[in-house]
C-alpha atoms as a PDB file:
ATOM      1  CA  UNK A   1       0.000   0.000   0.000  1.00  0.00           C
ATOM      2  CA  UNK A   2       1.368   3.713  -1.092  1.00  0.00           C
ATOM      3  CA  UNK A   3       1.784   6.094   1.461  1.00  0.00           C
ATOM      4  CA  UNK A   4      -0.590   7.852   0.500  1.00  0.00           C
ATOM      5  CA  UNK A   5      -3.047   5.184   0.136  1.00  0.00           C
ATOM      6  CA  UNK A   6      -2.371   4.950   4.488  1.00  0.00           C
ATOM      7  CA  UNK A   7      -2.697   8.237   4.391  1.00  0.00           C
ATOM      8  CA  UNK A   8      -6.362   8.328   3.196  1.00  0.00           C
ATOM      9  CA  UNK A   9      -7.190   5.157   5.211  1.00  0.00           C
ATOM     10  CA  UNK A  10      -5.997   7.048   8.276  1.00  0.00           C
ATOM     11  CA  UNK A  11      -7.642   9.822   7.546  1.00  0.00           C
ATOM     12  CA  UNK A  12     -11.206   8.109   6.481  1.00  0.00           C
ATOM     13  CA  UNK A  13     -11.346   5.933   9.337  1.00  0.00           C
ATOM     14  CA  UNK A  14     -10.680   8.644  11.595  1.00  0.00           C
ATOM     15  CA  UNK A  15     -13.568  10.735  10.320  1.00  0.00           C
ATOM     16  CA  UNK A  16     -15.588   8.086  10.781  1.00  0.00           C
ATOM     17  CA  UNK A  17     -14.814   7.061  14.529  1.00  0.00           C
ATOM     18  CA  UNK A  18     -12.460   9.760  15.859  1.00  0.00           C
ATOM     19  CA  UNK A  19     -12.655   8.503  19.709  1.00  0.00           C
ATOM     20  CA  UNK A  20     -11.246   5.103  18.145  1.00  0.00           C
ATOM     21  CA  UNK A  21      -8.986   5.736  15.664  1.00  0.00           C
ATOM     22  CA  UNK A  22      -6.184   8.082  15.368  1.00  0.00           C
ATOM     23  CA  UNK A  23      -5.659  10.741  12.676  1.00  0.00           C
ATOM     24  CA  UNK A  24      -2.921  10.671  10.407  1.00  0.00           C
ATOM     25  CA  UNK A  25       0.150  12.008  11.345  1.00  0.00           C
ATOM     26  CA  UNK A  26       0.761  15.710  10.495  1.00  0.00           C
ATOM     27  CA  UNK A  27      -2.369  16.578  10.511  1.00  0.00           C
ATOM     28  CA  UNK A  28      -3.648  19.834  12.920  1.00  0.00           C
ATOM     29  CA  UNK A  29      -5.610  18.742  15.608  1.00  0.00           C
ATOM     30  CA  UNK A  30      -7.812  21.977  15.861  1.00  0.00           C
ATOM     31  CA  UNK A  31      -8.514  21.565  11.871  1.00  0.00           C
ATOM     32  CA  UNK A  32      -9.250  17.664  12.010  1.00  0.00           C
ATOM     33  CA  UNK A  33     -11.809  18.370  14.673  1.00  0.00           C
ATOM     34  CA  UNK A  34     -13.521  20.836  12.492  1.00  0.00           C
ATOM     35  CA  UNK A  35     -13.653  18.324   9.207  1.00  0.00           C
ATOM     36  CA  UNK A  36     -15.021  15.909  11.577  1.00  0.00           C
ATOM     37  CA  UNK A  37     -17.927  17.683  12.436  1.00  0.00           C
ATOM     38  CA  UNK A  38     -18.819  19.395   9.370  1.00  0.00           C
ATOM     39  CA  UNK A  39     -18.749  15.554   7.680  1.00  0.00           C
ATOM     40  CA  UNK A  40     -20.570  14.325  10.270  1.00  0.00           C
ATOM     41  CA  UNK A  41     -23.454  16.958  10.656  1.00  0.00           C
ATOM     42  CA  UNK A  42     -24.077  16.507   6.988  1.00  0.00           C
ATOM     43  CA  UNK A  43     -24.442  12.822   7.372  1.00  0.00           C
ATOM     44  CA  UNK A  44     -26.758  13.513  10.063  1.00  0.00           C
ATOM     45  CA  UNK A  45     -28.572  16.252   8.617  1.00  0.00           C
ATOM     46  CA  UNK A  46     -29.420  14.054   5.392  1.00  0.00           C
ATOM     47  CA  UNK A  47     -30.474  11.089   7.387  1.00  0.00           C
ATOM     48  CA  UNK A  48     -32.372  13.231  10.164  1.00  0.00           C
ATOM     49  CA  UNK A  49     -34.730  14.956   7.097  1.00  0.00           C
ATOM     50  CA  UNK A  50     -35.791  11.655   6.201  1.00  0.00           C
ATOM     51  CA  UNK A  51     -36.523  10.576   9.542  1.00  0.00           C
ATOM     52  CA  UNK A  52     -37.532  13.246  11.512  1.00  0.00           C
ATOM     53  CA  UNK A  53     -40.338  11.394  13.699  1.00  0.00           C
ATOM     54  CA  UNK A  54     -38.239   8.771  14.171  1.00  0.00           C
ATOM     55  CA  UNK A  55     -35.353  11.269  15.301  1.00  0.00           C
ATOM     56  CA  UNK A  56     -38.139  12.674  17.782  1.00  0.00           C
ATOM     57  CA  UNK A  57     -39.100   9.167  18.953  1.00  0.00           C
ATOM     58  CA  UNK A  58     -35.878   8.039  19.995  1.00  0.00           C
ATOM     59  CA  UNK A  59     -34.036  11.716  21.593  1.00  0.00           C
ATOM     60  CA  UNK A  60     -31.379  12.857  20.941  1.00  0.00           C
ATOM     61  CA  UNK A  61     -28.742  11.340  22.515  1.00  0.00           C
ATOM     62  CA  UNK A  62     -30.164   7.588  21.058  1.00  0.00           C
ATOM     63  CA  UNK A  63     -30.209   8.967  17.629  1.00  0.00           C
ATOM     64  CA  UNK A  64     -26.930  10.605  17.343  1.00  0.00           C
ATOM     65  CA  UNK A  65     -25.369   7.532  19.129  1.00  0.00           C
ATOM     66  CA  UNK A  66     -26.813   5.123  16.001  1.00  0.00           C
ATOM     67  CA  UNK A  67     -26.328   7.766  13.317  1.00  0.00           C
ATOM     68  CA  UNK A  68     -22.623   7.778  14.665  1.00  0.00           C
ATOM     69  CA  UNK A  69     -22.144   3.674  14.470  1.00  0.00           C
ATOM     70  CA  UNK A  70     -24.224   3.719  10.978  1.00  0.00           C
ATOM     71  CA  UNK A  71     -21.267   5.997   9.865  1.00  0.00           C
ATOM     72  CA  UNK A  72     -19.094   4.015  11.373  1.00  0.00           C
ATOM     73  CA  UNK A  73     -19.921   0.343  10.507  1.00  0.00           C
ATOM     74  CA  UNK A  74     -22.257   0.790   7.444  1.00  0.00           C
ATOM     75  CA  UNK A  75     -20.583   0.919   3.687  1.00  0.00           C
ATOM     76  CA  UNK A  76     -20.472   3.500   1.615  1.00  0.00           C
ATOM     77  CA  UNK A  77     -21.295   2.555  -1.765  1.00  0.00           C
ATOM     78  CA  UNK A  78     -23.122   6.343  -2.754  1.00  0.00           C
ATOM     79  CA  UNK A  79     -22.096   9.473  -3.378  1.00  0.00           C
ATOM     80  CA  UNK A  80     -25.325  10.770  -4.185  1.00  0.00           C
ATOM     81  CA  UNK A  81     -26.734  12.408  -0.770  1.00  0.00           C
ATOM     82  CA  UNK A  82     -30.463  11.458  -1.261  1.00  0.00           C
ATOM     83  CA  UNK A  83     -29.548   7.916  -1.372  1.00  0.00           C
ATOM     84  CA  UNK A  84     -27.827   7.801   1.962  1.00  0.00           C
ATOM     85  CA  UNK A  85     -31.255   7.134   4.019  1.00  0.00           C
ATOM     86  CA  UNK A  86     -31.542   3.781   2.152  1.00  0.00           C
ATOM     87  CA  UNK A  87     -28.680   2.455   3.292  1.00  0.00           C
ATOM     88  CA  UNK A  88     -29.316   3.944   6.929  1.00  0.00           C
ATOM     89  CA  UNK A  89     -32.541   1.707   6.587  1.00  0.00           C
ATOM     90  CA  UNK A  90     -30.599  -1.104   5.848  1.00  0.00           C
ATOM     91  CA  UNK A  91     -28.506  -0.934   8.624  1.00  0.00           C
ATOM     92  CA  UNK A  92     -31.114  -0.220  10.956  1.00  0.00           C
ATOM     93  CA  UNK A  93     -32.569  -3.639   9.641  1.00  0.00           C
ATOM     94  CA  UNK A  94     -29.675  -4.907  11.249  1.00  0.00           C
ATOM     95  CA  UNK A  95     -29.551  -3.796  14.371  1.00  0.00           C
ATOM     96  CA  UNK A  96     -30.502  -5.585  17.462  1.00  0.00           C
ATOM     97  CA  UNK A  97     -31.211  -4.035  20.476  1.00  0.00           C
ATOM     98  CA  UNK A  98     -33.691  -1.067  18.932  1.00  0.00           C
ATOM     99  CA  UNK A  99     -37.774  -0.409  20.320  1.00  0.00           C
ATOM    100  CA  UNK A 100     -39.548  -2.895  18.147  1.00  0.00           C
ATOM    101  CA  UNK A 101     -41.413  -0.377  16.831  1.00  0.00           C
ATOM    102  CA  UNK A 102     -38.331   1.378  14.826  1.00  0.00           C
ATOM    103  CA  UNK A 103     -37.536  -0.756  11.737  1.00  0.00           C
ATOM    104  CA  UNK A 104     -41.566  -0.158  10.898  1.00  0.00           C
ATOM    105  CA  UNK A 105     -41.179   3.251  11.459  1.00  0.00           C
ATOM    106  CA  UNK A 106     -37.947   4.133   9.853  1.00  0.00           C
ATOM    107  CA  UNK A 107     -39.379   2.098   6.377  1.00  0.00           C
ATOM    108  CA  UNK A 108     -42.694   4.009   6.496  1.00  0.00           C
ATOM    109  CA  UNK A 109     -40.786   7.240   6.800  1.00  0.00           C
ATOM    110  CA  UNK A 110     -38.299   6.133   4.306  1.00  0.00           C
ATOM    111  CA  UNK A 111     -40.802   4.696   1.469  1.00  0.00           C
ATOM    112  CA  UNK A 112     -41.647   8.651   0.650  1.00  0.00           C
ATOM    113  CA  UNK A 113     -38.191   9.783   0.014  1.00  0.00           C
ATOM    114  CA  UNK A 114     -38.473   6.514  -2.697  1.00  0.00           C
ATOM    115  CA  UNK A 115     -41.255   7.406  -4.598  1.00  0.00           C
ATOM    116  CA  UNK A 116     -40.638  11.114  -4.857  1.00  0.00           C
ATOM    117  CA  UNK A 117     -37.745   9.953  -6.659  1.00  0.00           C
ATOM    118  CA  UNK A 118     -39.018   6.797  -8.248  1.00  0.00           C
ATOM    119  CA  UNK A 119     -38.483   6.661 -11.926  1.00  0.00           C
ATOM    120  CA  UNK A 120     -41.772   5.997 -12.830  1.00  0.00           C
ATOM    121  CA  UNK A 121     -43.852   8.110 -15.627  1.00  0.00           C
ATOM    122  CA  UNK A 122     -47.566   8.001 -16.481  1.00  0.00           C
ATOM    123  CA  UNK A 123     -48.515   6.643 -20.335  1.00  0.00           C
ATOM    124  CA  UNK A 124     -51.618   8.170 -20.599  1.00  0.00           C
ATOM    125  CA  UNK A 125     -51.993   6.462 -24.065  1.00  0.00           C
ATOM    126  CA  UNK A 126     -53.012   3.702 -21.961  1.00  0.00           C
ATOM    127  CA  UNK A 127     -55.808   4.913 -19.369  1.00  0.00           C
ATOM    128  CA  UNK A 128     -58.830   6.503 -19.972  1.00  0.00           C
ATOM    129  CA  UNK A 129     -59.880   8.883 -16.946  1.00  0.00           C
ATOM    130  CA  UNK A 130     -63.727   9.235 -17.686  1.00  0.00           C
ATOM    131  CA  UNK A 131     -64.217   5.639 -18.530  1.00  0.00           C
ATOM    132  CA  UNK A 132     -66.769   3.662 -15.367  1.00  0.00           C
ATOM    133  CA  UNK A 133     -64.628   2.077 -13.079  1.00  0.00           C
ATOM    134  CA  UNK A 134     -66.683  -1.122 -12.078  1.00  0.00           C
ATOM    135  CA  UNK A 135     -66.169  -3.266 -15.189  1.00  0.00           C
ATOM    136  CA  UNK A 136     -62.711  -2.777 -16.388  1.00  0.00           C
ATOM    137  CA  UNK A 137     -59.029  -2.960 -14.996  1.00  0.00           C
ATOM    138  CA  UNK A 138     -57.988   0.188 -12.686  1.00  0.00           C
ATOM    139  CA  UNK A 139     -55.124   1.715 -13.669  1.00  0.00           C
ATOM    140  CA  UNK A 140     -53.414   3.000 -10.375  1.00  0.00           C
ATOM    141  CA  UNK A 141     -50.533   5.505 -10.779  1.00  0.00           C
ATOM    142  CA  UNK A 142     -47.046   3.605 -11.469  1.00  0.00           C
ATOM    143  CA  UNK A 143     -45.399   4.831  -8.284  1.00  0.00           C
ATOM    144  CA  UNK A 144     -47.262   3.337  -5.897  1.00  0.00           C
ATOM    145  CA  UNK A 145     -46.885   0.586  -2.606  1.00  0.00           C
ATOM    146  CA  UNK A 146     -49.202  -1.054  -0.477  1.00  0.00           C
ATOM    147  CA  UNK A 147     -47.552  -1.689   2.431  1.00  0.00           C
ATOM    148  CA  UNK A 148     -48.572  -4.226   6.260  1.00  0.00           C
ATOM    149  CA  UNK A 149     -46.881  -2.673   9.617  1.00  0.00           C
ATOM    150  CA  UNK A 150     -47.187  -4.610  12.893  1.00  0.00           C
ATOM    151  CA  UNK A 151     -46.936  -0.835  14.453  1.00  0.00           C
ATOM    152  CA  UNK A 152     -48.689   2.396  13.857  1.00  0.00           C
ATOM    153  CA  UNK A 153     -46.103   3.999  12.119  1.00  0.00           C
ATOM    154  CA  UNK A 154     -48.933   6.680  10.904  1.00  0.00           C
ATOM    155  CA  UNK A 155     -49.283   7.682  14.870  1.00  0.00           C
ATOM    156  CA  UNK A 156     -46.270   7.700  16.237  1.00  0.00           C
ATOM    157  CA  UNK A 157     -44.944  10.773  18.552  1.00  0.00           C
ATOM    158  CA  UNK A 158     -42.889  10.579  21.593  1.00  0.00           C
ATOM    159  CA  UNK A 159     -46.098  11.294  23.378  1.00  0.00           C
ATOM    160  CA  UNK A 160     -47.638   8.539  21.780  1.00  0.00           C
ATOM    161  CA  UNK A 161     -45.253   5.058  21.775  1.00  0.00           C
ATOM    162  CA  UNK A 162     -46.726   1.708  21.477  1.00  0.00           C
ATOM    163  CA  UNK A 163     -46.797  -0.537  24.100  1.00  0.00           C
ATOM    164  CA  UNK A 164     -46.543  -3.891  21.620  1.00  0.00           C
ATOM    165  CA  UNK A 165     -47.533  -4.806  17.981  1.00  0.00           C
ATOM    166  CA  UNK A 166     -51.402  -4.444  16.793  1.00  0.00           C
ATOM    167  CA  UNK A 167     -53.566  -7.228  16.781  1.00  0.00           C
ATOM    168  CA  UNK A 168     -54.233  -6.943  13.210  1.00  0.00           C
ATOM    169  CA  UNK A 169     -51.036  -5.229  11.449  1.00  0.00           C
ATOM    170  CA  UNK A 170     -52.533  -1.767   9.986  1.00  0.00           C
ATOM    171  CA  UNK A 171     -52.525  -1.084   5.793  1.00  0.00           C
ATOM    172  CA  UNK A 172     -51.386   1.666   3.853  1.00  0.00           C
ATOM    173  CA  UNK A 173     -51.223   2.869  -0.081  1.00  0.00           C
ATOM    174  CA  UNK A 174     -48.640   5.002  -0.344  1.00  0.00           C
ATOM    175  CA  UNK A 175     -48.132   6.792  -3.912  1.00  0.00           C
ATOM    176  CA  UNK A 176     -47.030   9.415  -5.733  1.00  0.00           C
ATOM    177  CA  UNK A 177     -49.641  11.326  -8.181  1.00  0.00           C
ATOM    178  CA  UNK A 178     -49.777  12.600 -10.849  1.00  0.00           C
ATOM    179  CA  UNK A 179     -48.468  16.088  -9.466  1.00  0.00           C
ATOM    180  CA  UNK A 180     -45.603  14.270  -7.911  1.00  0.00           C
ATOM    181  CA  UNK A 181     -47.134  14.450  -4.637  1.00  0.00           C
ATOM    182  CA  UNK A 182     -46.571  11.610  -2.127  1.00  0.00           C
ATOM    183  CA  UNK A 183     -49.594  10.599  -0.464  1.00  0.00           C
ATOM    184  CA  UNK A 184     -50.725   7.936   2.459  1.00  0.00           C
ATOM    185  CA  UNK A 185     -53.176   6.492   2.970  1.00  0.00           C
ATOM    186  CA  UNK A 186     -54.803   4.143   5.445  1.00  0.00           C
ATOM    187  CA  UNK A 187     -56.806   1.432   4.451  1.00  0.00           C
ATOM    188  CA  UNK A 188     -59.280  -1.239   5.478  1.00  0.00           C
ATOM    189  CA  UNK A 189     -58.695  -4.850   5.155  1.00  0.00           C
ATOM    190  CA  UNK A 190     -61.083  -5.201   2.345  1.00  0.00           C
ATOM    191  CA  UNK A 191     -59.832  -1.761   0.467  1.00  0.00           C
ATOM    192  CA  UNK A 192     -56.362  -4.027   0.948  1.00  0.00           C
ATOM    193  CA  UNK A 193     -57.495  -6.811  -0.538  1.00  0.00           C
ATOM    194  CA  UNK A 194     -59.228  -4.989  -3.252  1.00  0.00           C
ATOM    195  CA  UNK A 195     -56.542  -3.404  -4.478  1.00  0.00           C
ATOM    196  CA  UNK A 196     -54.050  -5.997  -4.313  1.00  0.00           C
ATOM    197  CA  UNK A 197     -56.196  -7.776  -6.564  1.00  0.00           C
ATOM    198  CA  UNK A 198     -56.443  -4.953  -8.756  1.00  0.00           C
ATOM    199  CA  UNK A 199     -52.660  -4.422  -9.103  1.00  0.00           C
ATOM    200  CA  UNK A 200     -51.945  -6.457 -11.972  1.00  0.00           C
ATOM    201  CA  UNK A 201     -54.367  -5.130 -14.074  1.00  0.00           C
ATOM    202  CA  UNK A 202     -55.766  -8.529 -14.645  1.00  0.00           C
ATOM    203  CA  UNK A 203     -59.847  -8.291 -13.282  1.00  0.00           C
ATOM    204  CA  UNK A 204     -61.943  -6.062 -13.353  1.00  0.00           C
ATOM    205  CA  UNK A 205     -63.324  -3.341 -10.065  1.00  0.00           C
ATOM    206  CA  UNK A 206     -66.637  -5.911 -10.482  1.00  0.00           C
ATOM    207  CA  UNK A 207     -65.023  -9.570 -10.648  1.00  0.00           C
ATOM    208  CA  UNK A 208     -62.496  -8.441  -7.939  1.00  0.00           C
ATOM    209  CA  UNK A 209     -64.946  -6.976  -5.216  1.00  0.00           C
ATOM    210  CA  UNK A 210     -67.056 -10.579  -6.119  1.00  0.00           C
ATOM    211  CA  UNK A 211     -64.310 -12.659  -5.663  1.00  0.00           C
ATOM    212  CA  UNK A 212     -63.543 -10.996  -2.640  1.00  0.00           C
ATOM    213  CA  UNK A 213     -67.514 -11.596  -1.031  1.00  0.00           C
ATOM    214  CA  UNK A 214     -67.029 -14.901  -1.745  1.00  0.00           C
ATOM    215  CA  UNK A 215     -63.624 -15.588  -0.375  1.00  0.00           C
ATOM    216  CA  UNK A 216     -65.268 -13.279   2.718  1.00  0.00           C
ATOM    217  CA  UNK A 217     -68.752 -15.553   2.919  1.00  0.00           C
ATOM    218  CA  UNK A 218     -70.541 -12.213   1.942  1.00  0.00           C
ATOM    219  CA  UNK A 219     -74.048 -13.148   0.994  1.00  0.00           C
ATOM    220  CA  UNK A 220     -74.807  -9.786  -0.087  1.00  0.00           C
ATOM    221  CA  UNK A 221     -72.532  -9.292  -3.151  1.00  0.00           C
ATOM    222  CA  UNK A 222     -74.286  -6.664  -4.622  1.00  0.00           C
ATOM    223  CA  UNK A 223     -73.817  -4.973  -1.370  1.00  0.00           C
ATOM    224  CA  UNK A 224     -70.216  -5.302  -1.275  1.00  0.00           C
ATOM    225  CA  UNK A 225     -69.916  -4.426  -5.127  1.00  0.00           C
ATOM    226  CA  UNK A 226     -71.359  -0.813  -4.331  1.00  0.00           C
ATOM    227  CA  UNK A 227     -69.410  -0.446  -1.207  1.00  0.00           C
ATOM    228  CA  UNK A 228     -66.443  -1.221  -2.728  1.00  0.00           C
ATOM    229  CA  UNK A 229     -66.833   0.683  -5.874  1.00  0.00           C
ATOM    230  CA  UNK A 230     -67.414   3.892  -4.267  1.00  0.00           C
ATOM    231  CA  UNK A 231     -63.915   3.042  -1.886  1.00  0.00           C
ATOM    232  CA  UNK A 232     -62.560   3.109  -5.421  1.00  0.00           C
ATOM    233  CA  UNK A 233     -63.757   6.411  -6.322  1.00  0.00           C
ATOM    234  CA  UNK A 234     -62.366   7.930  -3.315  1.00  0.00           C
ATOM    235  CA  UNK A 235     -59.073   6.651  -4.223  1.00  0.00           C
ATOM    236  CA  UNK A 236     -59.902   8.105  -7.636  1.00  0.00           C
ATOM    237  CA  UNK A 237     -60.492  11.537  -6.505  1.00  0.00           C
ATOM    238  CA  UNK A 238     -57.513  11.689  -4.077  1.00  0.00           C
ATOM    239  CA  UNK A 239     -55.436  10.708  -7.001  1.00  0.00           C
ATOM    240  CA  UNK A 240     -54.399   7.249  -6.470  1.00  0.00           C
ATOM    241  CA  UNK A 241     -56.231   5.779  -9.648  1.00  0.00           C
ATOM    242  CA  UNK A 242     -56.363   7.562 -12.777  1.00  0.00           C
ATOM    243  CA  UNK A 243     -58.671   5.763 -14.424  1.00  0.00           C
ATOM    244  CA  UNK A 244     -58.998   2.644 -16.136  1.00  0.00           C
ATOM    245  CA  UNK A 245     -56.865   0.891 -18.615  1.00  0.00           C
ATOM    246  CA  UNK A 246     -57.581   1.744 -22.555  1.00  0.00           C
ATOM    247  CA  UNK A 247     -57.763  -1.217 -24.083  1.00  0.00           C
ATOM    248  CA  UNK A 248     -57.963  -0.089 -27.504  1.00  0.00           C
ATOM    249  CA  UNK A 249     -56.038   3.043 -27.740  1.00  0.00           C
ATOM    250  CA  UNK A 250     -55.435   4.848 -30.534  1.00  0.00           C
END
């Protein structure tokens, strides 16, 4: 290894755990104490604007200690700031010893940062937005999740930590429209369901909502096929479904 290859090891894993490892030699004391902390706060400051309830949640002292051994321990792989909170996420994936309630949180706070940048586009060749919903395929927007958390990641605050996991793990669409703003949502079981169904593209609103009363012993399928249909056009209006897919277009 070239000197100055030490050299920039040295340095490196000084900035990233200076109360463990020594600075290179020559270096001013004074002025490596001032890189240190500007390097550090922007870490920080990137990872703390994509987490800022969770940053909250845990205080301060918590959250700086685990930002400090994520700079530490975690590879860097990015120079590209925005993608820094994914691998923050990862690591926090990783560690044992966290509330229960954090990996939840951290990807629910995390999954908005990745579909304001998600490089997904809208063909509107291939939806038609006035068409009835009930008896053709939805289209949804293209950047768009449905996601399960054992927590509720949606009502978190320090004031307001769960005790332990809900009895029945609570849904959420999460999506970006088709003004690029993120939205969440919470759903129902049976909006859930619906939708997943309706993800492929494959049935229509009207053979998914009756597949669904029968898998659900519904004897009233009409019922459910009216109730269901007008869940969908609430998702319509708030901008989660466009339309429906054109299948003839021009």
């Amino acid at each position: 290894m070239t000197a100055l290859k030490d050299y920039q090891m040295a340095f490196t894993r000084h900035i990233r755990d200076p109360q463990n490892a020594s600075p290179p030699e020559g270096v001013s004391e004074r002025g490596m104490a001032v890189y240190n902390e500007i390097v550090f706060n922007n870490i920080e400051s990137s990872v703390a604007a994509c987490f800022p309830v969770l940053k909250k949640v845990l205080g301060e002292d918590i959250w700086l200690r685990l930002v400090r051994e994520f700079f530490i321990h975690q590879p860097c792989t990015t120079p590209i700031f925005r993608e820094i909170p994914e691998a923050f996420l990862a690591y926090i994936n990783r560690v044992s010893g966290l509330p229960p309630y954090v990996q939840n949180l951290a990807h629910y706070e995390w999954v908005e940062l990745y579909l304001a940048y998600a490089d997904e586009t809208i063909d509107w060749s291939q939806i038609d937005t006035e068409a009835y919903l009930l008896d053709s395929p939805v289209a949804f927007v293209p950047a768009m999740t449905l996601l399960s958390y054992d927590y509720p990641v949606h009502q978190l605050s320090p004031e307001n930590i769960p005790a332990s996991p809900l009895e029945t793990p609570v849904s959420m669409l999460v999506f970006r429209d088709a003004d690029d703003e993120v939205k969440f949502v919470e759903l129902n079981q049976m909006t859930a369901a619906l939708i997943e169904d309706l993800q492929d593209g494959q049935l229509s609103v009207r053979q998914a909502l009756i597949g669904i009363a029968s898998a659900m012993a519904f004897d009233d399928v009409d019922g459910i096929v009216d109730f269901g249909f007008e869940l969908l056009r609430d998702l319509k209006s708030q901008g989660a479904i466009l339309g429906v897919l054109n299948t003839n277009p021009d």
